[in-house]
Protein backbone atom coordinates (compact mmCIF):
# COMPACT_ATOMS: atom_id res chain seq x y z
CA UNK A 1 21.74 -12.44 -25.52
CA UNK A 2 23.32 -9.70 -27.83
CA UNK A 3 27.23 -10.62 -28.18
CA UNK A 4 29.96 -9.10 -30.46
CA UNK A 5 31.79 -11.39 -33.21
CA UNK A 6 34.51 -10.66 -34.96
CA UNK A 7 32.11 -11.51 -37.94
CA UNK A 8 29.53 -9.23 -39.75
CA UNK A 9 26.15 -9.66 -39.90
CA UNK A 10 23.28 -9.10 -37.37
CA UNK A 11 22.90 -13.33 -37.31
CA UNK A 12 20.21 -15.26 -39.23
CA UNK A 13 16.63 -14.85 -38.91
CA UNK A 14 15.91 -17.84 -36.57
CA UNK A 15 18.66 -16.46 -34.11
CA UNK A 16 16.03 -13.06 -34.34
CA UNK A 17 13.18 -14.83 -34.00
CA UNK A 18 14.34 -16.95 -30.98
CA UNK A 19 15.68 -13.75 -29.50
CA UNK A 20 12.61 -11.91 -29.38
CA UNK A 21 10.53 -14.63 -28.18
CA UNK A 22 13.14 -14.74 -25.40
CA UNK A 23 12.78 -10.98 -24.62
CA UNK A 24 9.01 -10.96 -24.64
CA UNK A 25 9.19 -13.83 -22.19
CA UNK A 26 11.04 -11.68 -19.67
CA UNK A 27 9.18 -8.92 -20.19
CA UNK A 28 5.76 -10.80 -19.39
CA UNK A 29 7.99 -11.92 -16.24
CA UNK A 30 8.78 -8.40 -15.63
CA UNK A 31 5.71 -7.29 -15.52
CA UNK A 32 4.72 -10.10 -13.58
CA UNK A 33 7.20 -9.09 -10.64
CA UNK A 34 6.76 -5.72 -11.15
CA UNK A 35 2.48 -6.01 -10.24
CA UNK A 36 3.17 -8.43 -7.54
CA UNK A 37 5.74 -5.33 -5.93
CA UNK A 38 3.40 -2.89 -6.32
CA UNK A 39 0.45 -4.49 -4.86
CA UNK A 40 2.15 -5.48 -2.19
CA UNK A 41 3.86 -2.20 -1.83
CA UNK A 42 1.14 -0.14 -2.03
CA UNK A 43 -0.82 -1.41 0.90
CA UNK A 44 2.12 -0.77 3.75
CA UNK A 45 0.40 2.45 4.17
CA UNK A 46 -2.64 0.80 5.98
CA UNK A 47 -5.84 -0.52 5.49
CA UNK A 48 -7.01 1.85 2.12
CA UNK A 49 -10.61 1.70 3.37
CA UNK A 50 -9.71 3.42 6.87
CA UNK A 51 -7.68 5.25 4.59
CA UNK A 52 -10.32 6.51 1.71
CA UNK A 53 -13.07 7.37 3.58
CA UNK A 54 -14.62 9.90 6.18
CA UNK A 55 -13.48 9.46 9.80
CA UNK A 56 -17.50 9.74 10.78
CA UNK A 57 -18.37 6.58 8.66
CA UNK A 58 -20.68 3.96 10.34
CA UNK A 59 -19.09 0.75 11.36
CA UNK A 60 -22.25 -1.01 9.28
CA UNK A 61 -20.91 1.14 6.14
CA UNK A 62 -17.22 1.05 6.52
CA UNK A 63 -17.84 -3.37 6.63
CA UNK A 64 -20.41 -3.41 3.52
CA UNK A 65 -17.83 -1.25 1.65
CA UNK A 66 -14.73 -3.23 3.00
CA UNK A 67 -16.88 -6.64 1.82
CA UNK A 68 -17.58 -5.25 -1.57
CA UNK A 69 -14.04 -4.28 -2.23
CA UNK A 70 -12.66 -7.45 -1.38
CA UNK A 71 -10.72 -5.91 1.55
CA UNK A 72 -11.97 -8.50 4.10
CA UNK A 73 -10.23 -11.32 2.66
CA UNK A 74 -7.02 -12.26 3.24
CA UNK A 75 -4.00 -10.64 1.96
CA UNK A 76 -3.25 -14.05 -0.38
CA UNK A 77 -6.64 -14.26 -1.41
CA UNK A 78 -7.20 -10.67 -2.37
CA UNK A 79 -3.43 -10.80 -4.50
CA UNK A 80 -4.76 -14.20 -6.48
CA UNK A 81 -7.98 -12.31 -7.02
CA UNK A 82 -6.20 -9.21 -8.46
CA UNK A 83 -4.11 -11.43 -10.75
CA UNK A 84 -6.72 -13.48 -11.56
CA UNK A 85 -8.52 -10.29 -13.09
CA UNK A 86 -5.25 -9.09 -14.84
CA UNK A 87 -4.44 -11.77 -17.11
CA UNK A 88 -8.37 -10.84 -18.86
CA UNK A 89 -7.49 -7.35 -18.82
CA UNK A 90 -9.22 -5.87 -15.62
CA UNK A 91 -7.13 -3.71 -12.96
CA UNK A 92 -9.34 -2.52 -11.32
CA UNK A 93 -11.89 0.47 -10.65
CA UNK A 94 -10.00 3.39 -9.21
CA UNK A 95 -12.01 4.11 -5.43
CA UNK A 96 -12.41 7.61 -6.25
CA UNK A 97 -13.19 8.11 -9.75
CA UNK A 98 -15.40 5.13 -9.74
CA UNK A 99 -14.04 4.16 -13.45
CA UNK A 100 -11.76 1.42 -15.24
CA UNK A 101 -8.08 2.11 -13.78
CA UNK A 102 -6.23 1.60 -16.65
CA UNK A 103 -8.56 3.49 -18.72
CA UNK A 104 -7.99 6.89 -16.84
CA UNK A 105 -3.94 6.42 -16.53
CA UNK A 106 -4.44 5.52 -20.59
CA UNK A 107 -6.44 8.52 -21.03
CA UNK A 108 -3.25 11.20 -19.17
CA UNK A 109 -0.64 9.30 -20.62
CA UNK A 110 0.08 11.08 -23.78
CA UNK A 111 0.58 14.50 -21.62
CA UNK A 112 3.60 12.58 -20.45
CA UNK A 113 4.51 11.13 -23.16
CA UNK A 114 4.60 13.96 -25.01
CA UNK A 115 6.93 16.27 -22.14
CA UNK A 116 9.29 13.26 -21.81
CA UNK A 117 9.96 12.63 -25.74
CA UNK A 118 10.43 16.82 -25.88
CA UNK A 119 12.93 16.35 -22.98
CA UNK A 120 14.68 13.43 -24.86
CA UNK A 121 14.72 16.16 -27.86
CA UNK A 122 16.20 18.77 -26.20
CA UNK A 123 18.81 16.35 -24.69
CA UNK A 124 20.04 14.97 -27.93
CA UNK A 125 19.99 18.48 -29.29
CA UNK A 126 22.14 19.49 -26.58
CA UNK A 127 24.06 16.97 -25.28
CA UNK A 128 25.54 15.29 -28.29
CA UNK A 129 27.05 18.39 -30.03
CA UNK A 130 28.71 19.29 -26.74
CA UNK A 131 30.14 16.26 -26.11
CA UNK A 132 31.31 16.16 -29.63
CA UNK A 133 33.01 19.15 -29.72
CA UNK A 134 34.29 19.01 -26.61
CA UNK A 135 35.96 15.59 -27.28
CA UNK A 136 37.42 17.45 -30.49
CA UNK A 137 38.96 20.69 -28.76
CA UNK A 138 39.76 18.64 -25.68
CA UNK A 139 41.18 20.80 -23.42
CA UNK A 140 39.86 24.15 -24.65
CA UNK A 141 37.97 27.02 -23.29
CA UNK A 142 34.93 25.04 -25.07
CA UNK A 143 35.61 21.97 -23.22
CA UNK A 144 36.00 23.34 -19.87
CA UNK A 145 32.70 25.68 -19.72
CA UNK A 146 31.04 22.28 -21.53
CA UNK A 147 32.09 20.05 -19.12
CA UNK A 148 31.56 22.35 -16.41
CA UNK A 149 27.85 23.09 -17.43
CA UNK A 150 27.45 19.04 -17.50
CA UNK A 151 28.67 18.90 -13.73
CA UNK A 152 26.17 21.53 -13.10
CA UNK A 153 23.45 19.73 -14.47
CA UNK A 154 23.93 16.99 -12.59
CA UNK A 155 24.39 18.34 -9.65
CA UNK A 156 21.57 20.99 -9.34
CA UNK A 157 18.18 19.13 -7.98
CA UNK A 158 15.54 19.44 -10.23
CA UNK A 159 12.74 20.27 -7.98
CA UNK A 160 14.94 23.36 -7.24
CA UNK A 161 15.80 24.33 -10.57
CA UNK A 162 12.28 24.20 -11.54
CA UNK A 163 11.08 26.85 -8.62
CA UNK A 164 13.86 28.84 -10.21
CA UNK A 165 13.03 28.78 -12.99
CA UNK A 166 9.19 30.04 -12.13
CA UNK A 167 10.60 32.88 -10.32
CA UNK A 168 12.98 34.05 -12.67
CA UNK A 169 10.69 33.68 -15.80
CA UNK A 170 7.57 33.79 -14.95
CA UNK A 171 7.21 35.73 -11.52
CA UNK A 172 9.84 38.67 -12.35
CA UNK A 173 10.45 38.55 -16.11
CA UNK A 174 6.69 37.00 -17.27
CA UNK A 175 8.10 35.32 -20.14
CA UNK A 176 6.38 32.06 -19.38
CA UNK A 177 3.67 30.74 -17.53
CA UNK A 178 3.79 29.74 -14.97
CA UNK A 179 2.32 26.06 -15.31
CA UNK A 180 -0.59 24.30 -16.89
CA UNK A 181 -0.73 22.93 -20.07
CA UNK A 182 -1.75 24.91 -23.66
CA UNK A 183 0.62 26.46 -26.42
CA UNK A 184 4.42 25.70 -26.77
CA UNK A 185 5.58 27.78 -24.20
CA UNK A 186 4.34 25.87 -21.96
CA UNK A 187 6.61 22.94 -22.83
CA UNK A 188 9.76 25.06 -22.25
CA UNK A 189 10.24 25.05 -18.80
CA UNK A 190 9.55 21.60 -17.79
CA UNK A 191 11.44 20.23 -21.24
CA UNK A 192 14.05 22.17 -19.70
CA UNK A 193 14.47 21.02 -16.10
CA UNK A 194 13.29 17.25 -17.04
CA UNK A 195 15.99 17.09 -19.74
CA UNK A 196 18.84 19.11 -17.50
CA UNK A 197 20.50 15.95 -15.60
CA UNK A 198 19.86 13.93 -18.36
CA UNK A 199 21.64 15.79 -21.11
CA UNK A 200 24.08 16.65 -18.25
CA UNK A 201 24.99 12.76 -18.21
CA UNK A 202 24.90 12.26 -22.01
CA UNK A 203 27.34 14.78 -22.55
CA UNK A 204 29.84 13.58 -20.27
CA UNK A 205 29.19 10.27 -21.86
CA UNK A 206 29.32 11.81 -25.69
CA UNK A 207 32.73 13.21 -24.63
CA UNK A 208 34.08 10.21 -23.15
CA UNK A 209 33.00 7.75 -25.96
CA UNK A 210 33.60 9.68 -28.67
CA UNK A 211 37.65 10.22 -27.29
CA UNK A 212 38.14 6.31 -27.18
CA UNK A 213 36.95 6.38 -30.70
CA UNK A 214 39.09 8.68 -31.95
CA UNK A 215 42.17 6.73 -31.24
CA UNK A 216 41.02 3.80 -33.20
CA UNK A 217 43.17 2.78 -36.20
CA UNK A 218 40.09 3.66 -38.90
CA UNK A 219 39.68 6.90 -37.32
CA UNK A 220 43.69 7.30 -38.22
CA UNK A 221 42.92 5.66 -41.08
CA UNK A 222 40.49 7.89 -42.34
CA UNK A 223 42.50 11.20 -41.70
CA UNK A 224 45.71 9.77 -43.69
CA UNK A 225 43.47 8.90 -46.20
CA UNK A 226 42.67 13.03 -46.39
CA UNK A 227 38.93 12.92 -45.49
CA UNK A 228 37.61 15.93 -44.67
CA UNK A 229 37.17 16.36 -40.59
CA UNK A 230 33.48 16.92 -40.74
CA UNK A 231 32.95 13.17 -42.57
CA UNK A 232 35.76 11.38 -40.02
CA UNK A 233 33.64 12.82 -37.47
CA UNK A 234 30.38 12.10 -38.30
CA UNK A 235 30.26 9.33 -40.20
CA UNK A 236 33.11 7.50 -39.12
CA UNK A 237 33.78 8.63 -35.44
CA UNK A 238 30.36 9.21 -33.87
CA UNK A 239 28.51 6.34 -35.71
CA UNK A 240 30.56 3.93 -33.73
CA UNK A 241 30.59 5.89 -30.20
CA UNK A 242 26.73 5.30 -30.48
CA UNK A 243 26.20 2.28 -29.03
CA UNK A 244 26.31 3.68 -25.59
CA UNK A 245 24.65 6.80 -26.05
CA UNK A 246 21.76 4.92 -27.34
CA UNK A 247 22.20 2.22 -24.63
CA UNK A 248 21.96 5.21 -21.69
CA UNK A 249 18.84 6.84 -23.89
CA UNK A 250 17.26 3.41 -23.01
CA UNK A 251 17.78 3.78 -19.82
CA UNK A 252 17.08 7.63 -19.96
CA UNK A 253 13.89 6.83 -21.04
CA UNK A 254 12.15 5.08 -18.19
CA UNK A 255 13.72 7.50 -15.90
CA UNK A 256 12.30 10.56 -17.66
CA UNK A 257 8.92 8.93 -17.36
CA UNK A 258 9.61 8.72 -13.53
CA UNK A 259 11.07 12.03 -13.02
CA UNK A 260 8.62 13.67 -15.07
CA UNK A 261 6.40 12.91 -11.32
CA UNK A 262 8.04 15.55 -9.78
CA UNK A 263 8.24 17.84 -12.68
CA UNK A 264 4.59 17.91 -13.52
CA UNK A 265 4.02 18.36 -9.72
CA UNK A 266 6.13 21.59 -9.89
CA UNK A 267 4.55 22.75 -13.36
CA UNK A 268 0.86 21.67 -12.38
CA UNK A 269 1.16 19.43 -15.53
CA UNK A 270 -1.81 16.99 -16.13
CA UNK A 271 -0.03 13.57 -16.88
CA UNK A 272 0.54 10.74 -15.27
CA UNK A 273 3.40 11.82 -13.04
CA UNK A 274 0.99 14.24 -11.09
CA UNK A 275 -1.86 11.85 -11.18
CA UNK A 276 -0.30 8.94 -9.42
CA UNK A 277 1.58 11.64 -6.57
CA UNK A 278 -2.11 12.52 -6.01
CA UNK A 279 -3.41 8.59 -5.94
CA UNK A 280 -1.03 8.28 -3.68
CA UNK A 281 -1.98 10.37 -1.40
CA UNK A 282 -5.56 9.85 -1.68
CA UNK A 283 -4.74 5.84 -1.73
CA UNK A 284 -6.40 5.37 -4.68
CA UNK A 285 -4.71 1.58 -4.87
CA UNK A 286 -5.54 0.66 -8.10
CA UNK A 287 -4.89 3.72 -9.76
CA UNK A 288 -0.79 3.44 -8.98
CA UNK A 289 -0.94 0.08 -9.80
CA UNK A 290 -1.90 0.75 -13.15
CA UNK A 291 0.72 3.81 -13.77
CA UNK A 292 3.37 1.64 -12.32
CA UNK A 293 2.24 -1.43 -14.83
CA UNK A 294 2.12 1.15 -17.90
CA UNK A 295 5.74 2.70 -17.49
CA UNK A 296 6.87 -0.81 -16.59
CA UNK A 297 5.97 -1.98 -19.90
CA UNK A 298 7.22 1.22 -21.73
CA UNK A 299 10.68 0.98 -20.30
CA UNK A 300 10.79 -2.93 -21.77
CA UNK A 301 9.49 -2.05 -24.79
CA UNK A 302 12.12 0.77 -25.42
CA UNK A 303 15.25 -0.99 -24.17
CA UNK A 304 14.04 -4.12 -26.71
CA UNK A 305 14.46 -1.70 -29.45
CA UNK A 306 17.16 -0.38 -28.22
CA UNK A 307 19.18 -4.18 -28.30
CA UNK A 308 17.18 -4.32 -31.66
CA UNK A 309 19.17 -1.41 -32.76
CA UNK A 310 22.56 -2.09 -31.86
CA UNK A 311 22.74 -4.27 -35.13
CA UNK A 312 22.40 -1.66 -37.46
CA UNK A 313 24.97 0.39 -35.39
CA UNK A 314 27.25 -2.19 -34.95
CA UNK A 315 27.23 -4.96 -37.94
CA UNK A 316 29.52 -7.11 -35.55
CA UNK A 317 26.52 -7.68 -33.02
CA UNK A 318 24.85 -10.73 -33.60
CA UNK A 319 22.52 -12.38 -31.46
CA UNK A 320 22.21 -15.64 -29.67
């Protein structure tokens, strides 16, 4: 676990080392869970051969494809089977590209990759110098239209703002396009509405930490000693109202990847977010199975360097 002590140091290297090996373990149990949900999950939605194919197949056909999918055996069979295959690195072939799984979701996930780390940009960019300031002039004209905005953010659906947004800019102004993917312009609309709630949220949370911090003694400290306000802000004040900015950017992080579904939907982008919306719906099993395994294991990986990093934000943390 990652506790605070009154002590400095990030704790000795054994206490890292058994910490990590402890972390990896639940993620491997993570992961675990999260492929036994999903295959599970996935097949509420019927039997995917009756599913997949033509309503004029022969009975003869639909059985010899059934039997060399593995469909006709039973439910506990076919889930041992699927693990089995896992743990040596096969998930499957997706049923309509006739490929490696994995390999295709592999192959579209730096599109979203790419449109979620621009999004986490653009909310840092945003989010923490409004909540900064705003926790400075508390109470001003700045502060209220900042906040404000923030509550907007949050509260406009994205799905909306994103039609908007096409309307406004590329149907009546043609500033953008429209969707697709190609030069940077392309990024700016669905940067924008993936990253709105989010940097909504960060704000509010920039703002709130960074006001606790401000009435700590070595923020008080720091003024009587006659530092100028820029340093006692950003060295002193916002270095320790981190921890759970970075702690919600962890967080921020898997949810980008899963709202960037409905934003490359919207934008026509090519990533992984519009592929699995349309493996769902052509119940291409193995395909979501594989998208949901990959962000799985992204949002572990990130939120382990995330408790990595609280050490060198924080030289109280130590862990155990």
């Amino acid at each position: 676990m990652v506790r605070s002590g009154p002590t400095g140091g990030s704790g000795t290297l054994p206490e890292m080392r058994a910490y990590l090996l402890s972390r990896l373990g639940q993620t491997l149990l993570v992961v675990f869970l999260s492929l036994t949900a999903v295959f599970f999950l996935v097949r509420l939605g019927g039997d995917p051969v009756l599913l997949f194919l033509p309503m004029d197949i022969q009975a003869k056909d639909l059985n010899e494809f059934r039997q060399r999918l593995g469909f006709n055996d039973p439910l506990a069979v076919q889930y041992g089977r699927f693990m089995g295959r896992a743990l040596h690195g096969d998930f499957g072939e997706s049923l309509r590209y006739k490929n490696d799984a994995l390999q295709l979701v592999l192959g579209r996930l730096p599109a979203t990759l790419w449109l979620a780390l621009a999004a986490l940009l653009l909310t840092f960019c945003v989010a923490v110098p409004v909540g900064v300031f705003s926790a400075v002039r508390r109470g001003s004209l700045f502060d209220l239209f900042g906040m404000t905005g923030a509550v907007l953010g949050q509260a406009v659906p994205g799905f909306w703002l994103g039609l908007m947004m096409i309307y406004l800019f590329s149907v009546r102004l043609g500033w953008l396009p429209t969707g697709g993917m190609g030069g940077p312009l392309h990024f700016v609309m669905p940067c924008v509405v993936l990253a709105s709630f989010y940097a909504a949220r960060m704000a509010r949370l920039t703002r709130s930490s960074v006001l606790d911090t401000l009435n700590e003694e070595f923020v008080l400290t720091a003024r009587a000693k006659g530092l100028a306000e820029r340093i006692v802000i950003g060295k002193h004040t916002l270095k320790n109202s981190a921890i759970p900015l970075v702690t919600l950017a962890g967080l921020d992080t898997g949810q980008l990847l899963g709202g960037a579904v409905i934003t490359e939907t919207i934008f026509a982008w090519t990533g992984v977010g519009r592929w699995v919306v349309d493996s769902i719906q052509n119940h291409d099993y193995f395909v979501v199975q594989n998208s949901i395994l990959i962000f799985a294991v992204i949002f572990l990986l990130v939120n382990l360097l995330v408790d990595i990093g609280y050490a060198f934000l924080n030289p109280r943390i130590r862990y155990s």
